[in-house]
Protein backbone atom coordinates (compact mmCIF):
# COMPACT_ATOMS: atom_id res chain seq x y z
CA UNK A 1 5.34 8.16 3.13
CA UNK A 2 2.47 9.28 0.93
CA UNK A 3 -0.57 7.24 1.42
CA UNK A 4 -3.86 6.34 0.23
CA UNK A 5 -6.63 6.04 2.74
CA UNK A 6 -9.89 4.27 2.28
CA UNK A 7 -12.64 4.36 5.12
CA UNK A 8 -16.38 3.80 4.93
CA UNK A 9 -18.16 5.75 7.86
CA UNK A 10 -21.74 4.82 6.47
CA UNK A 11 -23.35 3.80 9.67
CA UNK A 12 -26.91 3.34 8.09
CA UNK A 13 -25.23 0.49 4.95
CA UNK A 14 -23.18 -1.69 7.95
CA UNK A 15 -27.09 -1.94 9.63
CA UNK A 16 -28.25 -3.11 6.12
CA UNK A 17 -25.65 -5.22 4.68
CA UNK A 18 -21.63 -5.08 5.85
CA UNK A 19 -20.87 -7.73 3.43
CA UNK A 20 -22.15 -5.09 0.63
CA UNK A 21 -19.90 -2.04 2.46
CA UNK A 22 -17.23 -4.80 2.65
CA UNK A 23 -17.32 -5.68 -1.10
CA UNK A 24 -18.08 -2.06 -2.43
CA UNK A 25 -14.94 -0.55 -0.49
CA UNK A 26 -12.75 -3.60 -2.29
CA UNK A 27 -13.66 -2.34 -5.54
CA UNK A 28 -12.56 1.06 -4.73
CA UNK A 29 -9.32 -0.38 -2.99
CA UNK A 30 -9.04 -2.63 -6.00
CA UNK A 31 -9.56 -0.01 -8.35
CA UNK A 32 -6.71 2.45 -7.25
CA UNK A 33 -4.53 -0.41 -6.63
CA UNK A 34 -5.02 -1.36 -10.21
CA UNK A 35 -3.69 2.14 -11.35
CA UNK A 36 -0.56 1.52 -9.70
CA UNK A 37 0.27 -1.91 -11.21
CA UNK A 38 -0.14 0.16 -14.71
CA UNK A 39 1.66 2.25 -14.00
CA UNK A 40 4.54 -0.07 -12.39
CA UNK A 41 4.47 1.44 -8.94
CA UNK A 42 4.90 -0.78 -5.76
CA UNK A 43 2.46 -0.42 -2.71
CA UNK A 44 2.46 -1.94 0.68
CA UNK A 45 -2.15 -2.42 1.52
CA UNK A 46 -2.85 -2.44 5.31
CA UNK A 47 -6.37 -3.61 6.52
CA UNK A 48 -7.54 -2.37 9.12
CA UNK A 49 -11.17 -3.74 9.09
CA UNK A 50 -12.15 -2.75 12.94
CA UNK A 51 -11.65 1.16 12.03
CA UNK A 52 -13.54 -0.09 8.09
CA UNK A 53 -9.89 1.14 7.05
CA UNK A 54 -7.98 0.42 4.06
CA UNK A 55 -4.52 2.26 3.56
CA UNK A 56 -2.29 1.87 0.43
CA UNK A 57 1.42 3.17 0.41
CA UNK A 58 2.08 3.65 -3.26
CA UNK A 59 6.39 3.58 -2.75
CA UNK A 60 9.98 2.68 -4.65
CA UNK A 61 11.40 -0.55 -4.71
CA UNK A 62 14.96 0.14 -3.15
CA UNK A 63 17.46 -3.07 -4.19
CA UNK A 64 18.32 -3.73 -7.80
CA UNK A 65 17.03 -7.09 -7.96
CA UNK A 66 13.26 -5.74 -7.64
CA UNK A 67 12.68 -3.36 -10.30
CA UNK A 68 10.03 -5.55 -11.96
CA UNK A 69 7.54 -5.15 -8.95
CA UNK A 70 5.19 -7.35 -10.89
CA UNK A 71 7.67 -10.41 -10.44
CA UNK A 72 7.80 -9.96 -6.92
CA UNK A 73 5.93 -12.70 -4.82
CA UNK A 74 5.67 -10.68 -1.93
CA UNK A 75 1.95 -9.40 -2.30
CA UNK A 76 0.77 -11.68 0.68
CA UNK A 77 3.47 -10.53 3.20
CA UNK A 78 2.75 -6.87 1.92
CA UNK A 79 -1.27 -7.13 2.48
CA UNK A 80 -0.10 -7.73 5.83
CA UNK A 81 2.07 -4.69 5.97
CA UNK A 82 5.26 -6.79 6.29
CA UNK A 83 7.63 -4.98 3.60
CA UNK A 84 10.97 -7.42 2.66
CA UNK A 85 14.39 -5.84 2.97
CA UNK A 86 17.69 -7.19 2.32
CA UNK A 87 19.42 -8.74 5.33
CA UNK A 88 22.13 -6.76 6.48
CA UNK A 89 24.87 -7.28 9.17
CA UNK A 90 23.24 -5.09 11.90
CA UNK A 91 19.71 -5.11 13.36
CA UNK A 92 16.78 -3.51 12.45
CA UNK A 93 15.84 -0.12 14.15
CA UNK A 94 13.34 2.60 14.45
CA UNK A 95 16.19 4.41 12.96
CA UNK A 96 17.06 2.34 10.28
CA UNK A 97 13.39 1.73 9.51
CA UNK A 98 12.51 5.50 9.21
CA UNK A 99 15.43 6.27 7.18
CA UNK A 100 14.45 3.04 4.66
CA UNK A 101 10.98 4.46 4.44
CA UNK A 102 11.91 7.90 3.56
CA UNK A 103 14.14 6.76 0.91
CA UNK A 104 11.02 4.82 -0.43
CA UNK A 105 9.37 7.71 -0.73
CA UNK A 106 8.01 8.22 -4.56
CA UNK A 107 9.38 11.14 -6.10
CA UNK A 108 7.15 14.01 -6.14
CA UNK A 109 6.92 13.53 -9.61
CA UNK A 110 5.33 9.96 -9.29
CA UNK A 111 3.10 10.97 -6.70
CA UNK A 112 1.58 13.67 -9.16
CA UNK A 113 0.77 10.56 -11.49
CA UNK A 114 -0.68 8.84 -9.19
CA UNK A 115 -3.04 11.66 -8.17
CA UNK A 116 -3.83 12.62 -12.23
CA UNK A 117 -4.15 8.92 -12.79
């Protein structure tokens, strides 16, 4: 998948203040993440605050039901980097898990949005 990755390597600002890093990298998270609600795109976040890491996978919704990503109640699983699939008769896989993400891939066409947006 495509992703998004926000770090702050500022050394000197964590010394200062790491509540202002902390609240200044938000708004730049917040910011981009804000693009792809207008724009009707799903996204998985994943914090990684030890590495000051923030990384947003801008992807497709895969089952019918979930085409209206802004009626999805999911955003507190996904901030964790849990993603919800459908339950299906056989377990879940590295296999089966690659081959889901690919197809959530965004078309190249959407990623190209993303990036001019």
């Amino acid at each position: 998948l495509c992703a998004w990755v926000f770090t702050w390597t500022d050394e000197e600002a964590l010394k200062i203040d790491s509540k202002l890093m902390e609240r200044r990298m938000a708004e730049f998270v917040h910011a981009f993440i804000e693009t792809l609600q207008v724009l009707d795109i799903a996204h998985n976040v994943h914090i990684r605050m030890a590495q000051r890491k923030v990384v947003v996978f801008p992807r497709q919704t895969l089952f019918e039901q979930s085409h209206d990503v802004t009626q999805l109640q999911v955003s507190g699983h996904e901030v964790l980097g849990w993603w919800v699939v459908a339950r299906e008769d056989h377990e879940l896989d590295g296999t089966l898990a690659e081959s889901m993400m690919r197809r959530a891939q965004l078309p190249k066409t959407m990623q190209q949005k993303v990036l001019k947006a």
